[in-house]
PDB file of N, CA and C in Angstrom:
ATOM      1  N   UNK A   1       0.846  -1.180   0.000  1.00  0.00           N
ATOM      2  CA  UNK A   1       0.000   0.000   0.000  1.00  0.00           C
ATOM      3  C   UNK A   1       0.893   1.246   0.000  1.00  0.00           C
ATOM      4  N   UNK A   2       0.606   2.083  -1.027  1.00  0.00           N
ATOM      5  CA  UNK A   2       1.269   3.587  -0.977  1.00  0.00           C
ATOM      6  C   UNK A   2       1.262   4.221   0.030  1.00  0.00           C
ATOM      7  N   UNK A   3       1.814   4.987   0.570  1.00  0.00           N
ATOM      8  CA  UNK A   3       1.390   6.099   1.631  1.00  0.00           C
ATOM      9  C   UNK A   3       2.738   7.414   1.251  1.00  0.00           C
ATOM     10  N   UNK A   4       1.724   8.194   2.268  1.00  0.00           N
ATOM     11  CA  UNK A   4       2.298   9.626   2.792  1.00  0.00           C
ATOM     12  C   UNK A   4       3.903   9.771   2.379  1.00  0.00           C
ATOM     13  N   UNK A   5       4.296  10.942   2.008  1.00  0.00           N
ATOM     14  CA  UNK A   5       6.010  10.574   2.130  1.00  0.00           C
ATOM     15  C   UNK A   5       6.898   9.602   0.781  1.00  0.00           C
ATOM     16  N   UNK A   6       6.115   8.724   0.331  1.00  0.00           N
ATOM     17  CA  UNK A   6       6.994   7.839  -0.424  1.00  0.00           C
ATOM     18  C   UNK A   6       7.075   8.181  -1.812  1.00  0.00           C
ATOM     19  N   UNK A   7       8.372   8.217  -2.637  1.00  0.00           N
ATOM     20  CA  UNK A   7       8.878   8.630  -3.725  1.00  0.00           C
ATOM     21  C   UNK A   7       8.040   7.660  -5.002  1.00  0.00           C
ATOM     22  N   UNK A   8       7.245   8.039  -5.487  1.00  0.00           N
ATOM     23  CA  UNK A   8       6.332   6.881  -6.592  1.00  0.00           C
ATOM     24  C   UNK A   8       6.411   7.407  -7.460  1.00  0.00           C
ATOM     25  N   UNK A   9       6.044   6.242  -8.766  1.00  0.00           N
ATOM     26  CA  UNK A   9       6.058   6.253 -10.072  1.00  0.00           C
ATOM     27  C   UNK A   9       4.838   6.026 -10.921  1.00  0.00           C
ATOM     28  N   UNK A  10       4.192   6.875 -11.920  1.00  0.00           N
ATOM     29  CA  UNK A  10       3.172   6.106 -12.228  1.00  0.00           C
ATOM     30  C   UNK A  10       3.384   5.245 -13.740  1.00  0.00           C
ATOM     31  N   UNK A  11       2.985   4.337 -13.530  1.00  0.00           N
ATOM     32  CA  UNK A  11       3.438   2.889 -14.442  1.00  0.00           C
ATOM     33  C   UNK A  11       3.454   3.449 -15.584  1.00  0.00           C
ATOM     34  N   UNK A  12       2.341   3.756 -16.180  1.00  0.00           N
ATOM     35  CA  UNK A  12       1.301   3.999 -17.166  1.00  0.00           C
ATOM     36  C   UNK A  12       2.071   5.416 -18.239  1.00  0.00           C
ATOM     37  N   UNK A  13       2.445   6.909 -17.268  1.00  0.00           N
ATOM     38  CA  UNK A  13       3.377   7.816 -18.143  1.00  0.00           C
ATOM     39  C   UNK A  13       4.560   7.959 -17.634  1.00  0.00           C
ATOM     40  N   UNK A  14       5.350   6.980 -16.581  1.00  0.00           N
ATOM     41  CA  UNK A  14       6.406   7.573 -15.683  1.00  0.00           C
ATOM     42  C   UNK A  14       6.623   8.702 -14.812  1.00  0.00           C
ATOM     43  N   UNK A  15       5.314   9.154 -14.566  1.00  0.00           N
ATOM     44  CA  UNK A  15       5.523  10.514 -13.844  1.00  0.00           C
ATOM     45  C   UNK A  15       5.870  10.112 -12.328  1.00  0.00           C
ATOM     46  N   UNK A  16       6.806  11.249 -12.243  1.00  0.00           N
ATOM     47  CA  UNK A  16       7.701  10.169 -10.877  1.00  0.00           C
ATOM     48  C   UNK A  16       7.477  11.639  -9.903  1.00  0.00           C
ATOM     49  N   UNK A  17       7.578  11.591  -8.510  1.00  0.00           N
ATOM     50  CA  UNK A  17       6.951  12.186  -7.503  1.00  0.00           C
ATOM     51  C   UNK A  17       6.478  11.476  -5.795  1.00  0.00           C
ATOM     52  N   UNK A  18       6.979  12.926  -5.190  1.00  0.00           N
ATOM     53  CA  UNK A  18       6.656  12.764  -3.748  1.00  0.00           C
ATOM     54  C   UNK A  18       5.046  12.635  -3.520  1.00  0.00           C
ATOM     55  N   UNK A  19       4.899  11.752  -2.446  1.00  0.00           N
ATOM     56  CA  UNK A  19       3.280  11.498  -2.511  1.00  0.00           C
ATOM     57  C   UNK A  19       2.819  12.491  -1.231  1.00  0.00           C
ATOM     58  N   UNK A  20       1.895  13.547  -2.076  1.00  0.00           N
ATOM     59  CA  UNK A  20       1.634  14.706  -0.632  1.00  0.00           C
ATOM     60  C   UNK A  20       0.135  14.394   0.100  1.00  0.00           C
ATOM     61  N   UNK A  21      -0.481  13.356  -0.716  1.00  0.00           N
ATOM     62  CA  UNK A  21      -1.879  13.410  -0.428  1.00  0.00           C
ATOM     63  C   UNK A  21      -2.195  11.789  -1.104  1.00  0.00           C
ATOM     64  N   UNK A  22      -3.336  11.285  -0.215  1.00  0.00           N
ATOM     65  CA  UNK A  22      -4.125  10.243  -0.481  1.00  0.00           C
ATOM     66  C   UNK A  22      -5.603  10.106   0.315  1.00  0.00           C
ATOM     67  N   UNK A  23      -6.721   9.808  -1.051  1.00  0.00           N
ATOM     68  CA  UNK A  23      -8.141  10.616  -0.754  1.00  0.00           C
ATOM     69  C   UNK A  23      -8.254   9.023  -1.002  1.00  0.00           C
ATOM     70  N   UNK A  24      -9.423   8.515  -0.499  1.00  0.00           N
ATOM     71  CA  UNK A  24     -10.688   7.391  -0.729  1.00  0.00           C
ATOM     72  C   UNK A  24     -11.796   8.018  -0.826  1.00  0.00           C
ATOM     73  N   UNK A  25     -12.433   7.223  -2.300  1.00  0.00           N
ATOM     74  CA  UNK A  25     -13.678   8.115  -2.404  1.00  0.00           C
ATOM     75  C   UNK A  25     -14.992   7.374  -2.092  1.00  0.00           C
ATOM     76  N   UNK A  26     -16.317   7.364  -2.322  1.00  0.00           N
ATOM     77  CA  UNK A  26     -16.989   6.345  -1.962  1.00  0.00           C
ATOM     78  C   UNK A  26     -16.699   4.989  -2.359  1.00  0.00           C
ATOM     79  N   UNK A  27     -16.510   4.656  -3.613  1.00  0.00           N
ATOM     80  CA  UNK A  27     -16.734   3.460  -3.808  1.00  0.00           C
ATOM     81  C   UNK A  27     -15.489   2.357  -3.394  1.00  0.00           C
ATOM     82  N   UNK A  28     -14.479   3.234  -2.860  1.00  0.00           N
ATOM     83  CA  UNK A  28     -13.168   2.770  -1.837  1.00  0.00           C
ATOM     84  C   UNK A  28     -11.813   3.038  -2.796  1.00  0.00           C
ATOM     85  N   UNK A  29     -12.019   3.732  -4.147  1.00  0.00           N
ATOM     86  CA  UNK A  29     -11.095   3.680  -4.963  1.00  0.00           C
ATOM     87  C   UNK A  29     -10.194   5.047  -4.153  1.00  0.00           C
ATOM     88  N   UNK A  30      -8.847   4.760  -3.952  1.00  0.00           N
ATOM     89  CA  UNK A  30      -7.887   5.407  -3.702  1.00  0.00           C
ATOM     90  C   UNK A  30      -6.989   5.605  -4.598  1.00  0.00           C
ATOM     91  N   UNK A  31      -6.967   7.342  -4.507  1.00  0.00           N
ATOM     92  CA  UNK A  31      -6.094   7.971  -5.613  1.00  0.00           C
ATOM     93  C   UNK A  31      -5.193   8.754  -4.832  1.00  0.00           C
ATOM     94  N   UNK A  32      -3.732   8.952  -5.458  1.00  0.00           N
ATOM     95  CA  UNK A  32      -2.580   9.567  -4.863  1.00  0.00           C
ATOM     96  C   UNK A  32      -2.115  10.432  -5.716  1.00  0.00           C
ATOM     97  N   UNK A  33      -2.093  11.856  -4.599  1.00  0.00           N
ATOM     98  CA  UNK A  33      -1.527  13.018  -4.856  1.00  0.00           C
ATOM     99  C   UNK A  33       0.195  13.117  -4.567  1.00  0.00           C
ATOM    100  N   UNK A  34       0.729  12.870  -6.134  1.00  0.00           N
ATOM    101  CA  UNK A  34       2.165  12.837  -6.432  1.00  0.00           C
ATOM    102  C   UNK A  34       2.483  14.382  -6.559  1.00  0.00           C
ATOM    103  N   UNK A  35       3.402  15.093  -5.994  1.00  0.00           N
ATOM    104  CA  UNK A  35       4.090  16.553  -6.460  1.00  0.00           C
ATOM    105  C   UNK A  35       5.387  16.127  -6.739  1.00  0.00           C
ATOM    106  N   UNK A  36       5.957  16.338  -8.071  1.00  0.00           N
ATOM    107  CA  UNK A  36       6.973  15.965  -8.817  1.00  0.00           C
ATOM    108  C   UNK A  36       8.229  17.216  -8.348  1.00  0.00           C
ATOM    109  N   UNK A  37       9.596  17.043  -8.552  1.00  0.00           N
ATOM    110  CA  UNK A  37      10.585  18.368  -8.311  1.00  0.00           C
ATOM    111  C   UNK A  37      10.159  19.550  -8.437  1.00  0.00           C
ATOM    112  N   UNK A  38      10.473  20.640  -8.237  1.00  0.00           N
ATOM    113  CA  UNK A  38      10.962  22.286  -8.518  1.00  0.00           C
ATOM    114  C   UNK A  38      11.045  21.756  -9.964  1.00  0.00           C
ATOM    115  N   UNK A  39      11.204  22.725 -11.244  1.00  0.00           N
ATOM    116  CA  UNK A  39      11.197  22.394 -12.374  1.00  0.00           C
ATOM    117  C   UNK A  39      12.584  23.388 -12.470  1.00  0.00           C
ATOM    118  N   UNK A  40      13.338  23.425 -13.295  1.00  0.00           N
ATOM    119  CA  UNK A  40      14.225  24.073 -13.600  1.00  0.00           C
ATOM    120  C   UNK A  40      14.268  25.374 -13.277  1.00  0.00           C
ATOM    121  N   UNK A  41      13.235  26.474 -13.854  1.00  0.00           N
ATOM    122  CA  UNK A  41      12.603  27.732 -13.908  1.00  0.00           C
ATOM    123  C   UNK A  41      12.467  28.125 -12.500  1.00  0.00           C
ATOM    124  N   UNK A  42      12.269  27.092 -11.426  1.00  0.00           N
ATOM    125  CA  UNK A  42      12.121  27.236  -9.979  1.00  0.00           C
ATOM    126  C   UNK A  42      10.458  27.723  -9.548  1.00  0.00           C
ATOM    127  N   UNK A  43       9.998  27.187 -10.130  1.00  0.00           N
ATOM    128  CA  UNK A  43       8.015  26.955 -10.501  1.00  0.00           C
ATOM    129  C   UNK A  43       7.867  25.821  -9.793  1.00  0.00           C
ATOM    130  N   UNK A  44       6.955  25.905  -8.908  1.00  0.00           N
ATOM    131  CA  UNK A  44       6.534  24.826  -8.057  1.00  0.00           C
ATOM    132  C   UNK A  44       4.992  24.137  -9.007  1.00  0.00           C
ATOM    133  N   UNK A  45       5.434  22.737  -9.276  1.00  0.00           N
ATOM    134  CA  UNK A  45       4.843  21.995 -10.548  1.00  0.00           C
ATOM    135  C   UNK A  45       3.736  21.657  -9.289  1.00  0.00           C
ATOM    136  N   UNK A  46       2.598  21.212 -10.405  1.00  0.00           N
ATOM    137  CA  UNK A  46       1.199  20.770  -9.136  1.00  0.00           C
ATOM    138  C   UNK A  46       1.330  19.163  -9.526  1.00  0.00           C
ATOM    139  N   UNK A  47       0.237  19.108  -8.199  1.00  0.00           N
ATOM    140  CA  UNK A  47       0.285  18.053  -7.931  1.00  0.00           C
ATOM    141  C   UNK A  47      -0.734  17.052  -9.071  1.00  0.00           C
ATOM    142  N   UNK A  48      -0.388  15.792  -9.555  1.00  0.00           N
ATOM    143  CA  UNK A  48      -0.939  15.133  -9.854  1.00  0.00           C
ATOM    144  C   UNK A  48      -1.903  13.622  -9.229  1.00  0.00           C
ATOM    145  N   UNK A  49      -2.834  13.787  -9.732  1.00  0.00           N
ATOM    146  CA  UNK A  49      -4.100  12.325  -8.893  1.00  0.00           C
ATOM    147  C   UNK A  49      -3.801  11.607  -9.857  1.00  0.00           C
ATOM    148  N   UNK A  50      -3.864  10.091  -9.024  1.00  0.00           N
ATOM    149  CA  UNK A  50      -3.630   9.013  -9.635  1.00  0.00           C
ATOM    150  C   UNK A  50      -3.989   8.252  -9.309  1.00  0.00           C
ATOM    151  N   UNK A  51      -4.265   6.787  -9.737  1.00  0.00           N
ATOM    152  CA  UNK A  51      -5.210   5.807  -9.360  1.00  0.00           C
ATOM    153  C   UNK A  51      -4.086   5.186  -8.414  1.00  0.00           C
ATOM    154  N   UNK A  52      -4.234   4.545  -7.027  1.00  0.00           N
ATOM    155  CA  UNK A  52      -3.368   3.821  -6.716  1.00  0.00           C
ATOM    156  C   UNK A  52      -2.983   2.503  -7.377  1.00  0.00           C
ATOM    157  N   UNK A  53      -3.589   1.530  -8.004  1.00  0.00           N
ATOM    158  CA  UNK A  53      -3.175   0.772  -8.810  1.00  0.00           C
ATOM    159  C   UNK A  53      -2.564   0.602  -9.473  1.00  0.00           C
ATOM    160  N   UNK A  54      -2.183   1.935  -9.937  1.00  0.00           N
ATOM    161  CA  UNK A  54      -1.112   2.513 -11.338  1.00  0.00           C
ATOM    162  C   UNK A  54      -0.023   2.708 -10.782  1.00  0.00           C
ATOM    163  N   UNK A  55       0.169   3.078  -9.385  1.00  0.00           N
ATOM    164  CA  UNK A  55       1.466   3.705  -8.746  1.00  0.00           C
ATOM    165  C   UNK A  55       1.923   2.286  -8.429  1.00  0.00           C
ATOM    166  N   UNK A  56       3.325   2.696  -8.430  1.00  0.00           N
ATOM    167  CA  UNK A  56       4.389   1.670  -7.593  1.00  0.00           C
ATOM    168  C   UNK A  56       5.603   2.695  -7.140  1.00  0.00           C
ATOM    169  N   UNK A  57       5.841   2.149  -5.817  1.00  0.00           N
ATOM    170  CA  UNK A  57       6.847   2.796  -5.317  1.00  0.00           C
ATOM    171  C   UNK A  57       8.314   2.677  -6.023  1.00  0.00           C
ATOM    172  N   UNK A  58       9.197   3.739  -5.518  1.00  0.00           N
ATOM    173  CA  UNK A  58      10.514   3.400  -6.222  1.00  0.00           C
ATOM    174  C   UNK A  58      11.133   4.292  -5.152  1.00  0.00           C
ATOM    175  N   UNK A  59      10.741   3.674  -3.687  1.00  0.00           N
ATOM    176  CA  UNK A  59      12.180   5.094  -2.153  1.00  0.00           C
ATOM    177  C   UNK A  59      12.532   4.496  -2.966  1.00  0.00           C
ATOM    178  N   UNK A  60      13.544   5.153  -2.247  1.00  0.00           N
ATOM    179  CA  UNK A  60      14.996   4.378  -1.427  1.00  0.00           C
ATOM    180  C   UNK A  60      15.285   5.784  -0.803  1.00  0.00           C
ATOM    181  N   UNK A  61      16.852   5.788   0.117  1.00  0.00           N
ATOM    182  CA  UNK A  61      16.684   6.523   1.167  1.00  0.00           C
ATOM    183  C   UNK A  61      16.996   8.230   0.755  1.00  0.00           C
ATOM    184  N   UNK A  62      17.441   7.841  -0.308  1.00  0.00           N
ATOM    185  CA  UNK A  62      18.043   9.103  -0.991  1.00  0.00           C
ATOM    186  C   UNK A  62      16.794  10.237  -1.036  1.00  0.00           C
ATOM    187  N   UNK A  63      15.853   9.829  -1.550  1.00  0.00           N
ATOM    188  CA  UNK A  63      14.650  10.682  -2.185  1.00  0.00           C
ATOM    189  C   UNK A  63      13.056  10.202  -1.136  1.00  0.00           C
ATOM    190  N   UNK A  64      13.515   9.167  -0.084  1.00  0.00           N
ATOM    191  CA  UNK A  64      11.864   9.300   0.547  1.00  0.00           C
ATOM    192  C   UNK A  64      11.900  10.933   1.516  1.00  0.00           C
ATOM    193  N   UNK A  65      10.555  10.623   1.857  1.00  0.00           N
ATOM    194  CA  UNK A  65      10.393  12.092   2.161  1.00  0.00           C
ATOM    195  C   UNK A  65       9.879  11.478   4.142  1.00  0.00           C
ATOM    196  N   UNK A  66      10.369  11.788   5.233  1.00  0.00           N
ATOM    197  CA  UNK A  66       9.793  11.711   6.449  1.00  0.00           C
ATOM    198  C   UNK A  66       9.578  13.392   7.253  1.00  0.00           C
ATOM    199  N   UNK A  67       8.097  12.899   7.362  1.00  0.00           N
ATOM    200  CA  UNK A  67       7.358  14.317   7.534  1.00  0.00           C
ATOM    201  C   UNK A  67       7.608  14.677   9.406  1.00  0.00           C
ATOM    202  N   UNK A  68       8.322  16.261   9.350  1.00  0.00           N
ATOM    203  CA  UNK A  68       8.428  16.217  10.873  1.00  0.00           C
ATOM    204  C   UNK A  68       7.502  16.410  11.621  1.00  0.00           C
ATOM    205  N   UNK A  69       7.002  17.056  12.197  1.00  0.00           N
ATOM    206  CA  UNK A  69       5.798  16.940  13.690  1.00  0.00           C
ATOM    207  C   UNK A  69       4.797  16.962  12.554  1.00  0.00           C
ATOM    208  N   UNK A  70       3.878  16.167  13.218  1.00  0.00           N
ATOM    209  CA  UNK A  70       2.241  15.702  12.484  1.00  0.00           C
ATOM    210  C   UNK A  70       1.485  17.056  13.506  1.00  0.00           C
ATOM    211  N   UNK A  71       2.240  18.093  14.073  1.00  0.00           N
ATOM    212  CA  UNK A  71       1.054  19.259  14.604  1.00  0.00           C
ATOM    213  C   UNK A  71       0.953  20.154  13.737  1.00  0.00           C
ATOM    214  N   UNK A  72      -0.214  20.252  13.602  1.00  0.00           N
ATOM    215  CA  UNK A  72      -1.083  21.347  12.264  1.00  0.00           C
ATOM    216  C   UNK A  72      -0.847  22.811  13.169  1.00  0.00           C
ATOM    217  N   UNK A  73      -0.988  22.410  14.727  1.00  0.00           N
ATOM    218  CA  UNK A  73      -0.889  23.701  15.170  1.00  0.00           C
ATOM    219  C   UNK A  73      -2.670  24.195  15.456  1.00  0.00           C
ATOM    220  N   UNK A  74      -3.656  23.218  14.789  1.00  0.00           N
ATOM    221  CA  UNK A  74      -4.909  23.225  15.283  1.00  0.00           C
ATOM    222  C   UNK A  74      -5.706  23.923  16.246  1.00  0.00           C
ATOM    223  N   UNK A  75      -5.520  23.034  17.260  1.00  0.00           N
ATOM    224  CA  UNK A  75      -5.659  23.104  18.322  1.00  0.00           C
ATOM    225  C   UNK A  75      -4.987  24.489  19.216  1.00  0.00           C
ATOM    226  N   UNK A  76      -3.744  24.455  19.045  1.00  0.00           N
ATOM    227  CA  UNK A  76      -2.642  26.151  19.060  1.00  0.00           C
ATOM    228  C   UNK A  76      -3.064  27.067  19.254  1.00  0.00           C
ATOM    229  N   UNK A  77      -4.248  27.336  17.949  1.00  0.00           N
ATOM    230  CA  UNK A  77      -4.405  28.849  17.795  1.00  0.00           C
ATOM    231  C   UNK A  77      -6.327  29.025  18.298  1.00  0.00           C
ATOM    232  N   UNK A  78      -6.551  30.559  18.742  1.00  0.00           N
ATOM    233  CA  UNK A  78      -7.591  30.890  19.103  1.00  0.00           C
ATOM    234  C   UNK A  78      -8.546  30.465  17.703  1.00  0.00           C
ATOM    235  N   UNK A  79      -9.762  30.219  18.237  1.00  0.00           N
ATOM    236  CA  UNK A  79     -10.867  30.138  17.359  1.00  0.00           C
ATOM    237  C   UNK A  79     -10.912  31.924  16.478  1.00  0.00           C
ATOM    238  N   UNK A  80     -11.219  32.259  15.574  1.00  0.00           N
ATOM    239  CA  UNK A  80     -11.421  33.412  15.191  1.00  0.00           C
ATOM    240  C   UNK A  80     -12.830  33.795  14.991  1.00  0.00           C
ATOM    241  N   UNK A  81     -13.127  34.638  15.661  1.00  0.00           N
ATOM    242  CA  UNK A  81     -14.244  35.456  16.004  1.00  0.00           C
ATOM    243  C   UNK A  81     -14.898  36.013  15.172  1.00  0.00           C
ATOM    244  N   UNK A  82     -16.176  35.825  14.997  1.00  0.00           N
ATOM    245  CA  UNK A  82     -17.028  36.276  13.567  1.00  0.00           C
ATOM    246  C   UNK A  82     -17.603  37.448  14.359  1.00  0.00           C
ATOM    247  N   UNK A  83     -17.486  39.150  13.561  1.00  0.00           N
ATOM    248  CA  UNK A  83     -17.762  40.060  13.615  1.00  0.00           C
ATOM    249  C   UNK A  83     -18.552  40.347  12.790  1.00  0.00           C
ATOM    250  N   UNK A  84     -19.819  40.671  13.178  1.00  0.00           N
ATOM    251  CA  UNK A  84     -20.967  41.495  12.118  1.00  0.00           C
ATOM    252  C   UNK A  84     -20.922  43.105  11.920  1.00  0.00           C
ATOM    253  N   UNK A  85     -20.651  43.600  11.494  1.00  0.00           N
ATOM    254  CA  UNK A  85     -21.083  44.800  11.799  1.00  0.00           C
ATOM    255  C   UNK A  85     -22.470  45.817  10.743  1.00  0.00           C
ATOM    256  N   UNK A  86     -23.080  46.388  10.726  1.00  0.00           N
ATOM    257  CA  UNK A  86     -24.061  46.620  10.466  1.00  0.00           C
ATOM    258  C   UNK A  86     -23.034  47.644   8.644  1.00  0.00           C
ATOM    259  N   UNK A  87     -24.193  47.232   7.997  1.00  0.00           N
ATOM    260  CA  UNK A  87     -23.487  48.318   6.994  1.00  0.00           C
ATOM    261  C   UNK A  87     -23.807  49.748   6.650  1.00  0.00           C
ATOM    262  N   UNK A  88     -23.206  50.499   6.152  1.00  0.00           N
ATOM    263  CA  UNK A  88     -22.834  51.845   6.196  1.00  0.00           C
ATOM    264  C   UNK A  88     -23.808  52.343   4.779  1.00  0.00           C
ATOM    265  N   UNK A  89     -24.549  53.180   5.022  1.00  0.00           N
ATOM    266  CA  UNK A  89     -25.876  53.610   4.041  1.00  0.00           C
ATOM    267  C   UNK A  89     -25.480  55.250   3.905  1.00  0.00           C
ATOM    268  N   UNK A  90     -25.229  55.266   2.511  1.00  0.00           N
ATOM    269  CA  UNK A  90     -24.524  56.855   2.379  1.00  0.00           C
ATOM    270  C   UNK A  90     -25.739  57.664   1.530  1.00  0.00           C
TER     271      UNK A  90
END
């Protein structure tokens, strides 16, 4: 099984990429969000969905990716406060 972090390939066009995301949708089919290098130009390339079936891994230690603290910081910060204020009639 693919996960989080791991350097994959997709069979099918070779598009090769860090895996930033993995969704299940209803019918249980899981697709993986690959983001491939910086591109030359220094343009941050998007991410591509893919069927997991199609992917196969290719780490190794050189290129896997281990993600540091799993805190979003969530919890951290104050709730933000919804302000109404009445509007201004000129």
């Amino acid at each position: 099984m693919i996960e989080q972090g791991q350097y994959v390939r997709d069979r099918v066009s070779g598009f090769e990429g860090t895996v930033v995301g993995i969704t299940t949708w209803l019918n249980g089919c899981r697709t993986v969000g690959i983001r491939p290098k910086v591109k030359e130009d220094g343009k941050m390339p998007e991410v591509a969905w893919i069927d997991e079936p199609q992917v196969e891994s290719i780490d190794d230690q050189d290129r896997s990716f281990v993600a540091g603290s799993n805190d979003t910081g969530g919890e951290n910060h104050p709730t933000p406060e919804l302000r109404i204020t009445p509007s201004r009639r000129m």
